[in-house]
C-alpha atoms as a PDB file:
ATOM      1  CA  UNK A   1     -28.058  10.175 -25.147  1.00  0.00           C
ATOM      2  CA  UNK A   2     -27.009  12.285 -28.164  1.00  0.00           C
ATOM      3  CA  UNK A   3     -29.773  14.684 -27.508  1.00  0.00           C
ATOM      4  CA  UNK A   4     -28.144  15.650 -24.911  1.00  0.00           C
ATOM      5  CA  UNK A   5     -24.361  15.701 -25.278  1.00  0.00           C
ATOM      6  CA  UNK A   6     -22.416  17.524 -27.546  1.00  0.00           C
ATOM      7  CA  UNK A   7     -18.851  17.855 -29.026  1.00  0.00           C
ATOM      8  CA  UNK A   8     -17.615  21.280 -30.184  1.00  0.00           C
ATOM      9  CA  UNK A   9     -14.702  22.642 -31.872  1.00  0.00           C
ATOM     10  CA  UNK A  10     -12.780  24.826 -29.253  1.00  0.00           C
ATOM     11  CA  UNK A  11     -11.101  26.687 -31.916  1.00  0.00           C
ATOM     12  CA  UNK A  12     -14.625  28.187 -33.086  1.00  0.00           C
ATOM     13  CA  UNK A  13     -17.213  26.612 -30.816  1.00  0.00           C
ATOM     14  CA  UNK A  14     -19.251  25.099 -33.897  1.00  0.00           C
ATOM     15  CA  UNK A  15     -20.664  21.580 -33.000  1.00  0.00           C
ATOM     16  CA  UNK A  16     -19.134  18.759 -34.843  1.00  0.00           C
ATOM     17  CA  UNK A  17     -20.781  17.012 -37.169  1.00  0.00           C
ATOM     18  CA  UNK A  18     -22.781  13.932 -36.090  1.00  0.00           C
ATOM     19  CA  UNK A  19     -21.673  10.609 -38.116  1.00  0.00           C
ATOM     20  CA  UNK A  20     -23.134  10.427 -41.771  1.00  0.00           C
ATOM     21  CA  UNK A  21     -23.044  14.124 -41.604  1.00  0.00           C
ATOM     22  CA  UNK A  22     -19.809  15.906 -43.001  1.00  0.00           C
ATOM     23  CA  UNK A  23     -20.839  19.089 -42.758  1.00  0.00           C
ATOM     24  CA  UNK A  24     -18.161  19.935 -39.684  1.00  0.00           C
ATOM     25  CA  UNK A  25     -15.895  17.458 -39.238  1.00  0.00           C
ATOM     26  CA  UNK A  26     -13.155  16.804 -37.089  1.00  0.00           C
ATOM     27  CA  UNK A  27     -10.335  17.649 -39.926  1.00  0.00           C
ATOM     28  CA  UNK A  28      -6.736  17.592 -39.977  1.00  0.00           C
ATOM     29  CA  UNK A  29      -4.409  17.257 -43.398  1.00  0.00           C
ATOM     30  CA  UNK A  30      -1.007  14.888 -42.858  1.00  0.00           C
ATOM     31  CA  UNK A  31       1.492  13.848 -45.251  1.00  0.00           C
ATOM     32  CA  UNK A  32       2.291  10.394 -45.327  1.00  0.00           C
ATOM     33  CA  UNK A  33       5.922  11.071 -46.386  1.00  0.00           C
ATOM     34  CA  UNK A  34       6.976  13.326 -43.228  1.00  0.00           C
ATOM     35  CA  UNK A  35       4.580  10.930 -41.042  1.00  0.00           C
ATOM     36  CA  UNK A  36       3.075  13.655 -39.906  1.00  0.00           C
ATOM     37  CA  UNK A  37       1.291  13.965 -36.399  1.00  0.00           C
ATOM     38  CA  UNK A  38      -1.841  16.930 -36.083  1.00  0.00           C
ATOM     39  CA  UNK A  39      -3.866  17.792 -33.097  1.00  0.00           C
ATOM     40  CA  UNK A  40      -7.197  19.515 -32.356  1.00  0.00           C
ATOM     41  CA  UNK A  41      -8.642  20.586 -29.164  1.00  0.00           C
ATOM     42  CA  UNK A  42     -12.212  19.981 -28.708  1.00  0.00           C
ATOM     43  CA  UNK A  43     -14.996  20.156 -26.092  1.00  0.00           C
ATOM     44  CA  UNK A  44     -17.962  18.556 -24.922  1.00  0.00           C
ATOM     45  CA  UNK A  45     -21.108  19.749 -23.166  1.00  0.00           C
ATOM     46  CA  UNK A  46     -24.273  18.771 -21.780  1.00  0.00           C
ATOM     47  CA  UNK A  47     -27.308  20.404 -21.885  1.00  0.00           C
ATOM     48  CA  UNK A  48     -28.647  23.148 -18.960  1.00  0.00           C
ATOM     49  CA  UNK A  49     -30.011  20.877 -16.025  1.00  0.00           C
ATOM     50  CA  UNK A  50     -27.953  17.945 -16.843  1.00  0.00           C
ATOM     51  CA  UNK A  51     -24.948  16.528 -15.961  1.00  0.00           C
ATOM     52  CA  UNK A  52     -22.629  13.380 -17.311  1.00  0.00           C
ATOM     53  CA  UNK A  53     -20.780  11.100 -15.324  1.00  0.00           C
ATOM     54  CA  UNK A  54     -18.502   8.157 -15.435  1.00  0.00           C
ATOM     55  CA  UNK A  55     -17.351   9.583 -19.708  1.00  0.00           C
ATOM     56  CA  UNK A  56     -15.552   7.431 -21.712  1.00  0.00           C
ATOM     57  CA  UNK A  57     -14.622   8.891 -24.924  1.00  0.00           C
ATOM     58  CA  UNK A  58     -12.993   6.952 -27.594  1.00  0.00           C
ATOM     59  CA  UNK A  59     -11.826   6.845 -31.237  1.00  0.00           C
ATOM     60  CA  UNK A  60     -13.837   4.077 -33.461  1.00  0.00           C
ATOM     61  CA  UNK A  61     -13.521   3.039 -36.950  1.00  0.00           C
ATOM     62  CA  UNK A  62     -11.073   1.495 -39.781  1.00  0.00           C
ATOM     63  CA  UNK A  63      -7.871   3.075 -38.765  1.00  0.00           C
ATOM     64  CA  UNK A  64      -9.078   4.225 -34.989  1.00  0.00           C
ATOM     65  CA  UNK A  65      -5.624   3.267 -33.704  1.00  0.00           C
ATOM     66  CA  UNK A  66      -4.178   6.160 -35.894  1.00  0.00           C
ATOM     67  CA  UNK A  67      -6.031   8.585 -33.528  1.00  0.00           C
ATOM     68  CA  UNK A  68      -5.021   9.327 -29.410  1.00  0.00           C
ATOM     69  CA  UNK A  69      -6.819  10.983 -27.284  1.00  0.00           C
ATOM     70  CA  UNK A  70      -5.677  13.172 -24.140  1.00  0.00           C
ATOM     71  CA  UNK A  71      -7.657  15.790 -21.422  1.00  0.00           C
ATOM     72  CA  UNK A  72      -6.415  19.059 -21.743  1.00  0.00           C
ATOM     73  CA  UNK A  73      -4.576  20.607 -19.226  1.00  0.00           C
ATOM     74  CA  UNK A  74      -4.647  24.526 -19.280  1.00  0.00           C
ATOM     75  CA  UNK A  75      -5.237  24.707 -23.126  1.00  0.00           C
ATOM     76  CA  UNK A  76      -2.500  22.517 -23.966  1.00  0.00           C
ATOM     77  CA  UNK A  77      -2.724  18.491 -24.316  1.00  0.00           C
ATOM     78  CA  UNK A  78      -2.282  16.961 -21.317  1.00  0.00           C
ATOM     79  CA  UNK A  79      -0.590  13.153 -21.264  1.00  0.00           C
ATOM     80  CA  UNK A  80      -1.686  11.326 -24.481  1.00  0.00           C
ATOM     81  CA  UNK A  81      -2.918   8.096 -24.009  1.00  0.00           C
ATOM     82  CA  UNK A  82      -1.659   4.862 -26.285  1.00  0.00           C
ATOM     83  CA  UNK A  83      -2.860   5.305 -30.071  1.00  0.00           C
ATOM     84  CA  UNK A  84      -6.596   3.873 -30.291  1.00  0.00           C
ATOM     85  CA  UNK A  85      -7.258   3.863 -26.694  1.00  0.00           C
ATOM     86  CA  UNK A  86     -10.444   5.469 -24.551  1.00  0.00           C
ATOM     87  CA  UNK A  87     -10.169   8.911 -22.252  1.00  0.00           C
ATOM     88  CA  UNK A  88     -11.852   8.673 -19.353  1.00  0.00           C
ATOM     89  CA  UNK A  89     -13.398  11.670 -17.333  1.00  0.00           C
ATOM     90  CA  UNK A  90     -15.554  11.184 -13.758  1.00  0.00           C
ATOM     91  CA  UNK A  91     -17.780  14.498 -14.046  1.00  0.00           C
ATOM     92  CA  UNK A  92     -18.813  16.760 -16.286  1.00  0.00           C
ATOM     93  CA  UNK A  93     -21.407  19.677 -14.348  1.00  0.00           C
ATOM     94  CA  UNK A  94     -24.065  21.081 -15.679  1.00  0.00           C
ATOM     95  CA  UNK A  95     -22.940  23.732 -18.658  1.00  0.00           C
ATOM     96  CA  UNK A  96     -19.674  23.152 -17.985  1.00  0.00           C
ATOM     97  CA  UNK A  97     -17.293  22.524 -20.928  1.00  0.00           C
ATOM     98  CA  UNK A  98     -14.704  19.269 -20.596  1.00  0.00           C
ATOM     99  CA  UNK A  99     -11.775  20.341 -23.066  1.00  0.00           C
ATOM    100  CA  UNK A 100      -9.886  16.817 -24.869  1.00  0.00           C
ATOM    101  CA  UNK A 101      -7.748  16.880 -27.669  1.00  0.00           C
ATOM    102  CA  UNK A 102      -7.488  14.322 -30.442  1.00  0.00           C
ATOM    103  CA  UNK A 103      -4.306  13.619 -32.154  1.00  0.00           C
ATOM    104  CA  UNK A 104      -4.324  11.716 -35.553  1.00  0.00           C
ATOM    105  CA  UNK A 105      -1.001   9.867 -37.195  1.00  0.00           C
ATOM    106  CA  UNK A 106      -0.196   9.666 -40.821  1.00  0.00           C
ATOM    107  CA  UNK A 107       2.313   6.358 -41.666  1.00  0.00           C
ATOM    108  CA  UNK A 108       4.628   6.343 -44.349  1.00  0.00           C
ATOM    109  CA  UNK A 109       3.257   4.111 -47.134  1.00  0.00           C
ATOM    110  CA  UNK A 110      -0.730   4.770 -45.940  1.00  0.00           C
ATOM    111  CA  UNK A 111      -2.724   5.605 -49.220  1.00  0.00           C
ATOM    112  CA  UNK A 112      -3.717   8.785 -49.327  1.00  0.00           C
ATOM    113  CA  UNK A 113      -7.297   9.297 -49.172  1.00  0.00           C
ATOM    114  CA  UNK A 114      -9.638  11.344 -47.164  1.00  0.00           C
ATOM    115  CA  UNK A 115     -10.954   9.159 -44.111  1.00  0.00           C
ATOM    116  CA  UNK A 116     -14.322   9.732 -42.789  1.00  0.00           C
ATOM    117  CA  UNK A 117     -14.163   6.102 -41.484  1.00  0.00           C
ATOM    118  CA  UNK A 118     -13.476   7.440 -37.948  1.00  0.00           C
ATOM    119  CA  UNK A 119     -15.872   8.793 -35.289  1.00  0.00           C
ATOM    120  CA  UNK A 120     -15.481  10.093 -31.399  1.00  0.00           C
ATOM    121  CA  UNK A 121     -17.663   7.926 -29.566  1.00  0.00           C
ATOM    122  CA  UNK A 122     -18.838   9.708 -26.240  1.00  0.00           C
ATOM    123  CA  UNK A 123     -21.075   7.629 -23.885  1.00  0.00           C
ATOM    124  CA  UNK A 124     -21.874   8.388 -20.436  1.00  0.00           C
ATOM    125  CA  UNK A 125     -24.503   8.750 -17.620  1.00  0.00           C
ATOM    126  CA  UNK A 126     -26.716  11.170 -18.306  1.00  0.00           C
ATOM    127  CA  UNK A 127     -28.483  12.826 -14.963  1.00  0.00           C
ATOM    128  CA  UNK A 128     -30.826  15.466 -13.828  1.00  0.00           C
ATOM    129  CA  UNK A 129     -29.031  17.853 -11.909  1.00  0.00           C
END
């Protein structure tokens, strides 16, 4: 299925990188001492003459429960849900874009270090339209 799905940056519509590949992640910078919060919006797709139903979309890896997910509602998160959990979707048409933000956490006393250990997981049926 990831042939044919993909996730893109909304801010600059570049694909995100695939896992092992670092070359466009999914990036945000957080101080541990504030316990700072950071949010980007992102998008996936399908390709022409497809469609996806019945999306789940979730956070996995070491610290996944420092990342929440919500749809986006107008260009602005909509509702997040609780910190680790999927985002569900019914439908996404063919070449039509499903906007989602992800929201990570810093806590104070984390180590610092630069976490790759966390991917977005998107699985779905994948259909002729």
């Amino acid at each position: 299925m990831a042939n044919y799905i993909e996730v893109y940056l909304a801010e600059n519509d570049e694909p995100v990188s695939r896992e092992g590949d670092m070359t466009n992640p999914i990036s945000v910078s957080l101080r541990t001492d504030l316990e700072e919060e950071d949010e980007v919006r992102l998008y996936l797709k399908c390709e022409a003459g497809l469609q996806l139903r019945d999306i789940v979309i979730e956070p996995e890896g070491d610290t996944f429960d420092m990342w929440a997910l919500a749809s986006d509602d107008e260009g602005s998160p909509g509702q997040y849900g609780p910190w680790g959990e999927e985002l569900e979707e019914a439908q996404v048409d063919e070449e039509e874009r499903f906007y989602f933000w992800a929201r990570a956490r810093a806590e104070q006393g984390e180590d610092l270090r630069r976490d790759t250990s966390v991917t977005v997981k998107v699985e779905g049926l994948v259909e002729p339209v």
